[in-house]
C-alpha atoms as a PDB file:
ATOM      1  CA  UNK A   1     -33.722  23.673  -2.602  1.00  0.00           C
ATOM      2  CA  UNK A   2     -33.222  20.815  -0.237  1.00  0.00           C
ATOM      3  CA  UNK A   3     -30.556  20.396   2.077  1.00  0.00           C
ATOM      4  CA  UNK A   4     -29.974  17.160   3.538  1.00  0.00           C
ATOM      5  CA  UNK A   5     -28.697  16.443   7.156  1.00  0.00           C
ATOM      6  CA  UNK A   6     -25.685  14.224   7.278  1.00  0.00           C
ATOM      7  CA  UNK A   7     -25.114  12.231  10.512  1.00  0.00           C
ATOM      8  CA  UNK A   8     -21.207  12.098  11.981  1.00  0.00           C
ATOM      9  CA  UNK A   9     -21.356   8.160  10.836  1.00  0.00           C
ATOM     10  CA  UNK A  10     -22.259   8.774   6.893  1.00  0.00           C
ATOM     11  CA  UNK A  11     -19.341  11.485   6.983  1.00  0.00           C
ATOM     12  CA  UNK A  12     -16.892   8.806   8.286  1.00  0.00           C
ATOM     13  CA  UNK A  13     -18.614   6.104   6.022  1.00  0.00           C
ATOM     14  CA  UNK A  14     -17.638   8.614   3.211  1.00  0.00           C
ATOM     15  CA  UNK A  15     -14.972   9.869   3.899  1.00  0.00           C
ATOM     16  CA  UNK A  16     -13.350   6.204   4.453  1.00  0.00           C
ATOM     17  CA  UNK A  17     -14.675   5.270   1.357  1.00  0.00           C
ATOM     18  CA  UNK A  18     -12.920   7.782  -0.259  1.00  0.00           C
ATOM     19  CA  UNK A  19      -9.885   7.370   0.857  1.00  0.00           C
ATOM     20  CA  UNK A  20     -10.045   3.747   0.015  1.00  0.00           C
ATOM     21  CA  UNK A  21     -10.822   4.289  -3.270  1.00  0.00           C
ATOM     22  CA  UNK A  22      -7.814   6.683  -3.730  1.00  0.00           C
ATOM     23  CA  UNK A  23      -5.266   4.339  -2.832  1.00  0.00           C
ATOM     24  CA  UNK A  24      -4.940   4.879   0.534  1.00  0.00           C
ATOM     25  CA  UNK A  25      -4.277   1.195   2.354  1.00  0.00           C
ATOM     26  CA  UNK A  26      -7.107   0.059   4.590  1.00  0.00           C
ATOM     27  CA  UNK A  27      -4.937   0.294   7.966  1.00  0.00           C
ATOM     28  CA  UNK A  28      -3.774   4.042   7.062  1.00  0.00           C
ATOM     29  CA  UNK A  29      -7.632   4.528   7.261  1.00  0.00           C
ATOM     30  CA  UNK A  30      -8.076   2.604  10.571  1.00  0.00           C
ATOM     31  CA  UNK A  31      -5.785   4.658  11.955  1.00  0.00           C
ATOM     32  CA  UNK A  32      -7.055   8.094  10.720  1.00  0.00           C
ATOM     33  CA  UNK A  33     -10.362   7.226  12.011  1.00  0.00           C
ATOM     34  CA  UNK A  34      -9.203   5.851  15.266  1.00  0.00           C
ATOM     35  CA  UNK A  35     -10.896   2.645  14.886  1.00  0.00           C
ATOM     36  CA  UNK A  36      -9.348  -0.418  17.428  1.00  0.00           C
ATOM     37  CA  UNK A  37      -9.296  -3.272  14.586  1.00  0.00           C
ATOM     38  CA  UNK A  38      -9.369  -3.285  11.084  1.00  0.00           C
ATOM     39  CA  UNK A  39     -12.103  -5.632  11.263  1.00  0.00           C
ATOM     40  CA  UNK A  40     -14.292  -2.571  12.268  1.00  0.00           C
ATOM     41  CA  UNK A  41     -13.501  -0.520   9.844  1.00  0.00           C
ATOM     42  CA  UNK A  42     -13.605  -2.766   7.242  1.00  0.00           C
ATOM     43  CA  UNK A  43     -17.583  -3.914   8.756  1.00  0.00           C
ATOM     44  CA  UNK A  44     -18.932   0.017   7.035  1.00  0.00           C
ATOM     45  CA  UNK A  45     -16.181   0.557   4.273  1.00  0.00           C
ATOM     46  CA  UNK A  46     -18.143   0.053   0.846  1.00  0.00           C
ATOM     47  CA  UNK A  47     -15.566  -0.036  -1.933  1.00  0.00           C
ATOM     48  CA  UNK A  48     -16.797  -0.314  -5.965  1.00  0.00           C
ATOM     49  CA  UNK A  49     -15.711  -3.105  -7.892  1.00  0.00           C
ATOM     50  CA  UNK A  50     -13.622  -0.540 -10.242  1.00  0.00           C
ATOM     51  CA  UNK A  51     -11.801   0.045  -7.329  1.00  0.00           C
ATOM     52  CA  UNK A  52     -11.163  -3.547  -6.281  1.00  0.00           C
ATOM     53  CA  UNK A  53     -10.179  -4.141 -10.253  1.00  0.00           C
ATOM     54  CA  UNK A  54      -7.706  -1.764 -10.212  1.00  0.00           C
ATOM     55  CA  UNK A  55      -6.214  -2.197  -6.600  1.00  0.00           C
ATOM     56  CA  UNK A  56      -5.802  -6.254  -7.679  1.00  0.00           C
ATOM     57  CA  UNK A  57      -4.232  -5.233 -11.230  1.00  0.00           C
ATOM     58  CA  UNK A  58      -1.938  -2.748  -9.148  1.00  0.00           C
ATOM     59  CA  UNK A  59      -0.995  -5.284  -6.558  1.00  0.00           C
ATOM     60  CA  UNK A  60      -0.307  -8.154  -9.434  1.00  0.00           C
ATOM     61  CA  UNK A  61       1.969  -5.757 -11.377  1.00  0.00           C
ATOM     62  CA  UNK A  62       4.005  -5.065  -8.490  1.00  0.00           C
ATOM     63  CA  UNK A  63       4.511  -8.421  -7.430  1.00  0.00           C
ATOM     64  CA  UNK A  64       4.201 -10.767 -10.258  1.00  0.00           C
ATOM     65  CA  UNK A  65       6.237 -10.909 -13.769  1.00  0.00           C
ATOM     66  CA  UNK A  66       4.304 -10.501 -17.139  1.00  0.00           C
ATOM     67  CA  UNK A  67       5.098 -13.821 -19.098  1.00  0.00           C
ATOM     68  CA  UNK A  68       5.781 -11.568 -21.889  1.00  0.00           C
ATOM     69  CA  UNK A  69       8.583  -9.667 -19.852  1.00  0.00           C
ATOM     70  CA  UNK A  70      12.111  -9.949 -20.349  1.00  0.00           C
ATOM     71  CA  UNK A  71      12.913  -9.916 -16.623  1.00  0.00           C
ATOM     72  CA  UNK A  72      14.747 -13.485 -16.281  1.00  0.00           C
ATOM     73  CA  UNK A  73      13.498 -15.798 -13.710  1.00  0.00           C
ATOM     74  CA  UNK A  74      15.785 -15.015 -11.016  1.00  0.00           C
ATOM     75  CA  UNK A  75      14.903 -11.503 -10.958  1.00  0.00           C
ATOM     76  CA  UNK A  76      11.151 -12.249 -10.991  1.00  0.00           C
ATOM     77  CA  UNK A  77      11.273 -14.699  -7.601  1.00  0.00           C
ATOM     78  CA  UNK A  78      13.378 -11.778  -5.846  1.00  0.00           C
ATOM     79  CA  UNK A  79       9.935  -9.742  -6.589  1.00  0.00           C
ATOM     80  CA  UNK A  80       7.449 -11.985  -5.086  1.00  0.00           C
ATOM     81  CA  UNK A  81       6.778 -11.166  -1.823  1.00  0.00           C
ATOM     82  CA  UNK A  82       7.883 -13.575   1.058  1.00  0.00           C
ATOM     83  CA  UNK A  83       4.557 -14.577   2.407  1.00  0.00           C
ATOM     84  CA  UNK A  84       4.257 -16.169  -1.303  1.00  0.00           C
ATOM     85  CA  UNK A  85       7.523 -17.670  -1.418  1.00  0.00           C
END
């Protein structure tokens, strides 16, 4: 059986990784791993494309109305965030 070494920076690489890819929002992860910017974590945070599907399907039914809903139109623009509006 081999048993492979794992350095201190693959077991941060994975475990961000991970908890991107379980929902957890990129500056919760920052944080955990103690990192000064986002912009370094981001720099070794691989993320598969499933993930990014879903996360951008997630974040467009939050904030945007199906055009098959029956939410009316004043409803739906109290729903879009205010950086969009």
């Amino acid at each position: 059986m081999h048993h492979k070494n794992y350095t201190p920076h693959s077991m941060r690489y994975t475990t961000a990784t991970h908890m991107l890819e379980a929902g957890i929002p990129a500056i919760v992860v920052e944080n955990f791993l103690g990192q000064v910017s986002l912009q370094t974590t981001l720099i070794y945070i691989e993320v598969t494309q499933d993930t990014m599907d879903r996360q951008s399907r997630e974040w467009n039914n939050k904030w945007f109305v199906n055009d098959n809903s029956e939410v009316n139109q004043k409803d739906s623009i109290n729903h879009i965030p205010a950086f969009l509006k």
